[in-house]
C-alpha atoms as a PDB file:
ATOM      1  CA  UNK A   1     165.845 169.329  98.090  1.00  0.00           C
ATOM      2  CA  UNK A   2     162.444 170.341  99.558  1.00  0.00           C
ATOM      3  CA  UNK A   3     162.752 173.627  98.274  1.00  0.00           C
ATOM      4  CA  UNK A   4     162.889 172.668  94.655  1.00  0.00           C
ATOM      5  CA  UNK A   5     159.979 169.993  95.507  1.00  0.00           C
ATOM      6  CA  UNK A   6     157.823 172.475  96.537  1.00  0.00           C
ATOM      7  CA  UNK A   7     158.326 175.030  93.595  1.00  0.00           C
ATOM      8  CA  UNK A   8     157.310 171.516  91.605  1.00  0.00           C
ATOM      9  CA  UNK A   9     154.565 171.452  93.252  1.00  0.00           C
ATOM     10  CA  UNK A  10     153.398 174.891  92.784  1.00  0.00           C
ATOM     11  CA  UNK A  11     154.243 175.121  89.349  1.00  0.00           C
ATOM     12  CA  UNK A  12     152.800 171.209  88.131  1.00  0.00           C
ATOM     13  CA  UNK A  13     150.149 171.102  90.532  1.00  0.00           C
ATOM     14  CA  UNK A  14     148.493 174.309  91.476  1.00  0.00           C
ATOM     15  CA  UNK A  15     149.561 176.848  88.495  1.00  0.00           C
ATOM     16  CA  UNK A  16     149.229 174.281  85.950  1.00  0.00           C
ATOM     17  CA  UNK A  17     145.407 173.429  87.030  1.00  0.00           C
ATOM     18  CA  UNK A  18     144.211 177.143  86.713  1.00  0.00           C
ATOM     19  CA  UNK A  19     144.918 178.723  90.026  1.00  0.00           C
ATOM     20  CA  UNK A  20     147.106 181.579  89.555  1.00  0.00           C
ATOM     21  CA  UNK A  21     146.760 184.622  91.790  1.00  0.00           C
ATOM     22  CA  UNK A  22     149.782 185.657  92.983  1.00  0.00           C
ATOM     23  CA  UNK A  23     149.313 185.626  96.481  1.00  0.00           C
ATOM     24  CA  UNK A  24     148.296 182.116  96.416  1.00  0.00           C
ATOM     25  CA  UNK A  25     151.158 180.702  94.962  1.00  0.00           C
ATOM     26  CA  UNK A  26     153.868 182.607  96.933  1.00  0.00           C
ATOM     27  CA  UNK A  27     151.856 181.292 100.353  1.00  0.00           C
ATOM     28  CA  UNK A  28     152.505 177.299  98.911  1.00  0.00           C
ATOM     29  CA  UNK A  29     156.050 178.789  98.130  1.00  0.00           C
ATOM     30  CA  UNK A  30     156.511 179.700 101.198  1.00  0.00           C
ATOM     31  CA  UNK A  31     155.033 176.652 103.896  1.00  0.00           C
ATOM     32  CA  UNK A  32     157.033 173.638 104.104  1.00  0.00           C
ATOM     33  CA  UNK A  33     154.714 171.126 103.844  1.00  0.00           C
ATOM     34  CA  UNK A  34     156.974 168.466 104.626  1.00  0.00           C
ATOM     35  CA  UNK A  35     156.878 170.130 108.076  1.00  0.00           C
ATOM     36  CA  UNK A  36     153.490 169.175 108.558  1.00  0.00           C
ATOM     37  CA  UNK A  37     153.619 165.106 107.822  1.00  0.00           C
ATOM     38  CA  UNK A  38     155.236 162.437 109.908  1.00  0.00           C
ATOM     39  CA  UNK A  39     158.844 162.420 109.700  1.00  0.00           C
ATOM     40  CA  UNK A  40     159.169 158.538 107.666  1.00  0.00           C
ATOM     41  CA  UNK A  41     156.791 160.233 105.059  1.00  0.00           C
ATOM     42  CA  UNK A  42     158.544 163.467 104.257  1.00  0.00           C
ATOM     43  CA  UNK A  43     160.108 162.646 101.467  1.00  0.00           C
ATOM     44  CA  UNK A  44     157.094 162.105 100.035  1.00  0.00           C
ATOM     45  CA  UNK A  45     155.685 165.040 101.380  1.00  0.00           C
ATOM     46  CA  UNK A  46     155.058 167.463  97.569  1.00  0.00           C
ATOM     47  CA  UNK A  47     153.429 164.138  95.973  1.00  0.00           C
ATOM     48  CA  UNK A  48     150.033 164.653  94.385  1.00  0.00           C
ATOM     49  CA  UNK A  49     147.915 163.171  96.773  1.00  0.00           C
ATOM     50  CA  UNK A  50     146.722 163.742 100.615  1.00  0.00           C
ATOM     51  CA  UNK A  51     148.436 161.562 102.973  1.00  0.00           C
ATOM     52  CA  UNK A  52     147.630 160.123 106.390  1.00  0.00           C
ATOM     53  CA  UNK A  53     148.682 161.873 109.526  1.00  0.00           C
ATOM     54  CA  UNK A  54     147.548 159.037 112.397  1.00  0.00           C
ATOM     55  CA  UNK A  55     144.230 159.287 114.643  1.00  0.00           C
ATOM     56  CA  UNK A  56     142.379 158.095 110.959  1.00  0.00           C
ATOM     57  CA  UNK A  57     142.906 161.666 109.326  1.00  0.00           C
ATOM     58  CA  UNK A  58     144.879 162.772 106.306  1.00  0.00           C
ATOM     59  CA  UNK A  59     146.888 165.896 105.250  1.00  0.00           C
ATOM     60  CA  UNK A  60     144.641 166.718 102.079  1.00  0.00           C
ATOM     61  CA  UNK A  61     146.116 166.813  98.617  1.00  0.00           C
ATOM     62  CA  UNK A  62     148.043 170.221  97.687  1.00  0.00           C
ATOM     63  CA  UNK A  63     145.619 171.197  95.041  1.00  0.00           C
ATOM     64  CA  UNK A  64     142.719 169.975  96.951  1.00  0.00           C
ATOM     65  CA  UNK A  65     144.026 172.621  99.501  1.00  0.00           C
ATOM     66  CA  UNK A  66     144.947 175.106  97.431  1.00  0.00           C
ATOM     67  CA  UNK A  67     141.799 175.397  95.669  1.00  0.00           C
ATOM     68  CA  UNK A  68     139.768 175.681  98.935  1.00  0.00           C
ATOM     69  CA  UNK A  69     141.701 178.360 100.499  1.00  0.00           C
ATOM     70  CA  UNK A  70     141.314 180.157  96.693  1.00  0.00           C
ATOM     71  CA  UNK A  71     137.409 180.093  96.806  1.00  0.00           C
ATOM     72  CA  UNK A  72     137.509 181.784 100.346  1.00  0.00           C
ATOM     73  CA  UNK A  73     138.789 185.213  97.903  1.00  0.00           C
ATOM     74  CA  UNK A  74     140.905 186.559 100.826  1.00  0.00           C
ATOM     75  CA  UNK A  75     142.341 189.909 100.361  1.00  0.00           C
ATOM     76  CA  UNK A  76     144.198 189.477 103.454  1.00  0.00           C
ATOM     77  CA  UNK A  77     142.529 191.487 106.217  1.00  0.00           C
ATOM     78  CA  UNK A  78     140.018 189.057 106.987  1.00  0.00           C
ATOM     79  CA  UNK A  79     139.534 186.827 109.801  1.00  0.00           C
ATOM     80  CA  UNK A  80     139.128 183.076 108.911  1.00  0.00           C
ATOM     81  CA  UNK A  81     138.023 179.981 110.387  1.00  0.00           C
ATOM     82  CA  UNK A  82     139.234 176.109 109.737  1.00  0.00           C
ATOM     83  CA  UNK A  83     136.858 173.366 110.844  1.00  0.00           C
ATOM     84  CA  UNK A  84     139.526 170.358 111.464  1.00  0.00           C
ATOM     85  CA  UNK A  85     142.908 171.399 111.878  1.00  0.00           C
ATOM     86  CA  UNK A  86     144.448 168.000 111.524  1.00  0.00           C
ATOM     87  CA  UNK A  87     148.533 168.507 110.314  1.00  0.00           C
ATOM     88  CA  UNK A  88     148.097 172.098 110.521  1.00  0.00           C
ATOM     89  CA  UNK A  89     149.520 172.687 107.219  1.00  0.00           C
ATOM     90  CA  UNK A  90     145.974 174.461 106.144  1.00  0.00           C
ATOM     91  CA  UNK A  91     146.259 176.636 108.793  1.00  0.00           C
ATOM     92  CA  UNK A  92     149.868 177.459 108.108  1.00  0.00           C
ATOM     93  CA  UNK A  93     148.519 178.639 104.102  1.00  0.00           C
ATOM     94  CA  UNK A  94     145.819 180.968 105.627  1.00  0.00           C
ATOM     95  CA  UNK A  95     147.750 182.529 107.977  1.00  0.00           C
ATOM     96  CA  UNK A  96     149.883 183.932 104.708  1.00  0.00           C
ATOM     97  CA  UNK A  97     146.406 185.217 103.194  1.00  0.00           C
ATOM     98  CA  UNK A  98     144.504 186.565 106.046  1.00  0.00           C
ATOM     99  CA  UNK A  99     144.740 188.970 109.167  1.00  0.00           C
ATOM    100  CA  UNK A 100     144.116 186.310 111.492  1.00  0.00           C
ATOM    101  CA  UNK A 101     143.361 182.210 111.672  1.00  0.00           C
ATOM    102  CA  UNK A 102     141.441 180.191 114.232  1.00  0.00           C
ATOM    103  CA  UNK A 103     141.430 176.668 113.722  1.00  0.00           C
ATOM    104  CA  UNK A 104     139.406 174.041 115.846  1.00  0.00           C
ATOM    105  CA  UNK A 105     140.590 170.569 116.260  1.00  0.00           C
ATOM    106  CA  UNK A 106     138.293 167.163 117.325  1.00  0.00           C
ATOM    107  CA  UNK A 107     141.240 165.505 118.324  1.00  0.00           C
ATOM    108  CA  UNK A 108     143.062 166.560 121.340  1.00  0.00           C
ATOM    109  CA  UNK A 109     146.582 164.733 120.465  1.00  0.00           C
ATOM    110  CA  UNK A 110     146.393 166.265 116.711  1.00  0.00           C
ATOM    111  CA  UNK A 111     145.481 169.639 117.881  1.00  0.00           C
ATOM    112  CA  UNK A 112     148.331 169.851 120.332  1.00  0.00           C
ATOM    113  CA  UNK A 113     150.954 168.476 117.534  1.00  0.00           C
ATOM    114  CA  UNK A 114     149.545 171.144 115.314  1.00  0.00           C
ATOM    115  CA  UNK A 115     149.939 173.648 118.165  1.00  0.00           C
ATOM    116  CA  UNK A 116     153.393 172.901 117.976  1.00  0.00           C
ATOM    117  CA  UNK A 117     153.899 173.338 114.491  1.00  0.00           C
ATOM    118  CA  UNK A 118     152.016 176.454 114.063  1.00  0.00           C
ATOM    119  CA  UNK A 119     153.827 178.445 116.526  1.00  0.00           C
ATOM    120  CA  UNK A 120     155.944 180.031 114.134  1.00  0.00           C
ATOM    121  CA  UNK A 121     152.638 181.162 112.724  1.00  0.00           C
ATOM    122  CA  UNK A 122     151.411 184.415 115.115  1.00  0.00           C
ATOM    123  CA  UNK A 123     148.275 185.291 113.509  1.00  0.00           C
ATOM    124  CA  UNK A 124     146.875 181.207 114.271  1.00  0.00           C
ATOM    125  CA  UNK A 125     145.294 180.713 117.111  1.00  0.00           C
ATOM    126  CA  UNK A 126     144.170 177.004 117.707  1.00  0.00           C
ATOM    127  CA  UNK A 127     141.632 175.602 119.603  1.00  0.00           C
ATOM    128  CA  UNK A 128     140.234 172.364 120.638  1.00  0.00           C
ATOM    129  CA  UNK A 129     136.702 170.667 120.244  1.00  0.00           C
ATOM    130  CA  UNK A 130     133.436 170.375 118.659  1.00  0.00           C
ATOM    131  CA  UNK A 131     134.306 172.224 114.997  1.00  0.00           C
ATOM    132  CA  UNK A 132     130.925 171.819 113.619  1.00  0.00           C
ATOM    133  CA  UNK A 133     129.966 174.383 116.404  1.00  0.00           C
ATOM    134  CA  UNK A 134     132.811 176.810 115.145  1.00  0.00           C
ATOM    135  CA  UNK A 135     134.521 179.088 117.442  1.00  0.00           C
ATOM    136  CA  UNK A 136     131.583 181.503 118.347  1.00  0.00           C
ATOM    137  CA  UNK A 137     134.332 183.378 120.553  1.00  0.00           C
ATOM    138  CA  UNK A 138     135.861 185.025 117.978  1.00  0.00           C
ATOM    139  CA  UNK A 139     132.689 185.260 115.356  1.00  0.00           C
ATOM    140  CA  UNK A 140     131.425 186.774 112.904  1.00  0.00           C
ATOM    141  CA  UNK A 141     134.462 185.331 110.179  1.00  0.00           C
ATOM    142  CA  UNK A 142     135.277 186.765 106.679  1.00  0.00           C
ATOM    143  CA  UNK A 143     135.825 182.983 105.335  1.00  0.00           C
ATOM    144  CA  UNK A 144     135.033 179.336 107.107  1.00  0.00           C
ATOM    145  CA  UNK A 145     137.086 176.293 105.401  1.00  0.00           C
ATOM    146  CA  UNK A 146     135.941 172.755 107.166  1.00  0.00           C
ATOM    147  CA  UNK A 147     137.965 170.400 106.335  1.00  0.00           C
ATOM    148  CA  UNK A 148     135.806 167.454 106.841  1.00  0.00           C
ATOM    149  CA  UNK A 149     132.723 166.098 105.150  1.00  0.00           C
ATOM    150  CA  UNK A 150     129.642 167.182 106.452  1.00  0.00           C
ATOM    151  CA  UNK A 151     126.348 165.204 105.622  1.00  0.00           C
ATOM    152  CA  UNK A 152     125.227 168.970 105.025  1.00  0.00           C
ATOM    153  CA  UNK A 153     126.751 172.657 105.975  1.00  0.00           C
ATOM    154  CA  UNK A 154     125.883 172.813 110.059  1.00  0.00           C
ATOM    155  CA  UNK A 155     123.492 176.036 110.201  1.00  0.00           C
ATOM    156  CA  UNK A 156     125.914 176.918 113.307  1.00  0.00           C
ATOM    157  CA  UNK A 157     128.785 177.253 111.324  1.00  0.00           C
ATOM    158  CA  UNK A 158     126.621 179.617 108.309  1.00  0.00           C
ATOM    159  CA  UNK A 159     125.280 181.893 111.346  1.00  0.00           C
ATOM    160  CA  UNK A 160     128.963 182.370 112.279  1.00  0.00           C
ATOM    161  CA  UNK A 161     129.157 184.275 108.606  1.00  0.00           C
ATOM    162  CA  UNK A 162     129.511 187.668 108.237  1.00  0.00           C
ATOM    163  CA  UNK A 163     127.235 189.417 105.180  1.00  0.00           C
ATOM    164  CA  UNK A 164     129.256 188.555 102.640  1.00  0.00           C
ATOM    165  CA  UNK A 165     131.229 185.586 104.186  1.00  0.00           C
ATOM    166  CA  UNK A 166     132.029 182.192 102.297  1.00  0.00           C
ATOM    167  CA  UNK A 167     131.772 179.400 103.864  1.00  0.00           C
ATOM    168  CA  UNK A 168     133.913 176.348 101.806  1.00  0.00           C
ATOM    169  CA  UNK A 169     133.027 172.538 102.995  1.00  0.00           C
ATOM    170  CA  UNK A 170     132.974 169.358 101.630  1.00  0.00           C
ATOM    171  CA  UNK A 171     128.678 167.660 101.570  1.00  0.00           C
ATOM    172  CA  UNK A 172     128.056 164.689 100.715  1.00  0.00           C
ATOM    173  CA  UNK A 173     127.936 161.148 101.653  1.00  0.00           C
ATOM    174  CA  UNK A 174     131.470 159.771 103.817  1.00  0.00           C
ATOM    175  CA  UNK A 175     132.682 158.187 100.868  1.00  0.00           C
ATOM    176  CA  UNK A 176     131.631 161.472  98.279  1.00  0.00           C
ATOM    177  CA  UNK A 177     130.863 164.532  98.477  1.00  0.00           C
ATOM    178  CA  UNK A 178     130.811 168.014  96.579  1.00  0.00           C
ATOM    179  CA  UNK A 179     133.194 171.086  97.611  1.00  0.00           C
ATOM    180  CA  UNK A 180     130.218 173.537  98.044  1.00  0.00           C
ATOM    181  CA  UNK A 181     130.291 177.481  98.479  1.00  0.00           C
ATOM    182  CA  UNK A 182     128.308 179.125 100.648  1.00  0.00           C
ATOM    183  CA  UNK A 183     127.707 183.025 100.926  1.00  0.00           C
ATOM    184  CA  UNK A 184     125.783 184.843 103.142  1.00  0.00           C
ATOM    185  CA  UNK A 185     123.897 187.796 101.882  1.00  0.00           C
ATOM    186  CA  UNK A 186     122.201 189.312 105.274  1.00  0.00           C
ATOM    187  CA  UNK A 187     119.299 187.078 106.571  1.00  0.00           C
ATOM    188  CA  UNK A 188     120.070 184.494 103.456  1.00  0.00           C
ATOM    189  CA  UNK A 189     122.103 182.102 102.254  1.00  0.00           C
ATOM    190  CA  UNK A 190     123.270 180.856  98.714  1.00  0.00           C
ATOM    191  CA  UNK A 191     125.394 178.081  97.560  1.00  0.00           C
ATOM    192  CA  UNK A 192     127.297 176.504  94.651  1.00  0.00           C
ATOM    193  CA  UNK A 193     128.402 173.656  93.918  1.00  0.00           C
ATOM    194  CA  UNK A 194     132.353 173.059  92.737  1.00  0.00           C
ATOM    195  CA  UNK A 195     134.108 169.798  92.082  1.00  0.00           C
ATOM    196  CA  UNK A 196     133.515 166.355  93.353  1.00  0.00           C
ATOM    197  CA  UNK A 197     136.126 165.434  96.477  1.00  0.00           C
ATOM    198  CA  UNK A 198     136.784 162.807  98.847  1.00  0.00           C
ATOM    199  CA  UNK A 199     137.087 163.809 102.707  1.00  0.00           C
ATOM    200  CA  UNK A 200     137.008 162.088 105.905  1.00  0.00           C
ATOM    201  CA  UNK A 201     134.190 162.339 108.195  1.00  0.00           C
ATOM    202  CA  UNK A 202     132.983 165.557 109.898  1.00  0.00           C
ATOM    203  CA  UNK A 203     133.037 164.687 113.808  1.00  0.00           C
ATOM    204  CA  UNK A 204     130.701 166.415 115.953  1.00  0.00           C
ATOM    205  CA  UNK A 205     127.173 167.372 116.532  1.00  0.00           C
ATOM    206  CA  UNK A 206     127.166 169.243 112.792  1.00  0.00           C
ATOM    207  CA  UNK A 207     128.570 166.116 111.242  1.00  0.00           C
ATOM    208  CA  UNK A 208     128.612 162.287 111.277  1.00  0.00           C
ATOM    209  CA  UNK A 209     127.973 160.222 114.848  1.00  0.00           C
END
C-alpha cells in the first residue's frame, strides 16, 4: 500500500508541479515517508500537506520539501547542511542527492528519534543544538536547507558557504515568509526570492526568542 502511495505522490505532487530531474524523483521514490511520522498518522503519511510530529513541529509538505532540496542543485558530491532536523525525513532525501548530510536539531527528544530513524542512512550525521549557528565542525557546505523561519538568513549560517554555495531558508514573519536563495560568490552574497511558505519558528540565537 505505501509503495503505490508514494509513487502518487511523486507523480501528482512533485512531477506534476514542474520538478522533474531524475534524481529527484527516484530519492522521494525511494524514502518511506510514512517512516518518518507518528505511527496513528501513517496512513496519512503521502497526503498533500505537512503534518505535526509533537514538541510543536511539523513534517513539511512533500512538495514543500521537494522543491527545497531541488533549489540546493546537488550533483551529488557535495556536502550539505539541514538547519532543524525535526522527523528526519529531509535528511533521509539529501542523503540520496549528496556525498554527505549533517543535520542539527533544537530539540533534544526529536533529534534522538530522528537519530534513530536515520541510521539506515550512513552518509547523515546528526547533531544536536543551536542550528542557526550551523555546524562550523564540518564547514564550509556545498548547500544549507533550514527548515525553520528565520526573521532573516543568520550571517553565521551564509559564512558557513562555500563560493558558490546556496543557502535555501524560509524569511519572513512566524506566520509568512518567502523561500529565499542565497549564493555566495567569494566575499558577497546574493539572493532571490521564490514562493511564499508557511514554517514554524527558527529557534536559536539566528532566529526567533
Amino acid at each position: 500500500m505505501f509503495e503505490t502511495l508514494r509513487k502518487q505522490m511523486v507523480e501528482k505532487q512533485i512531477r506534476a508541479r514542474g520538478l522533474t530531474a531524475p534524481q529527484l524523483l527516484a530519492a522521494f521514490e525511494s524514502v518511506p515517508r510514512h517512516c518518518f511520522v507518528p505511527d496513528e498518522d501513517r496512513s496519512a503519511a503521502y497526503g498533500d500537506n505537512p503534518m505535526p510530529i509533537g514538541f510543536g513541529q511539523t513534517i513539511s509538505q512533500p512538495y514543500v520539501v521537494a522543491l527545497m532540496t531541488d533549489l540546493l542543485q546537488l550533483r551529488g558530491d557535495e556536502i550539505v547542511l539541514e538547519v532543524g532536523t525535526g522527523s528526519g525525513y529531509q535528511a533521509a532525501i539529501l542523503s540520496r542527492l549528496a556525498k554527505e548530510v549533517h543535520t542539527i536539531e533544537f530539540i533534544p527528544q526529536l533529534a534522538e528519534r530522528a537519530r534513530k530513524l536515520l541510521q539506515d542512512y550512513p552518509n547523515v550525521f546528526c547533531h544536536v543544538g543551536d542550528g542557526s549557528l550551523g555546524w562550523p565542525d564540518a564547514a564550509p557546505y556545498d548547500g544549507i536547507i533550514v527548515t525553520a523561519a528565520a526573521p532573516k538568513a543568520p550571517q553565521t549560517l551564509l559564512d558557513q558557504l562555500k563560493d558558490g554555495g546556496r543557502l535555501v531558508i524560509p524569511v519572513g514573519m512566524t506566520q509568512f515568509q518567502f523561500l529565499e536563495v542565497w549564493t555566495r560568490r567569494e566575499a558577497e552574497f546574493e539572493y532571490e526570492r521564490n514562493v511564499n511558505v508557511a514554517f514554524v519558528p527558527l529557534r536559536g540565537q539566528g532566529g526567533w526568542n
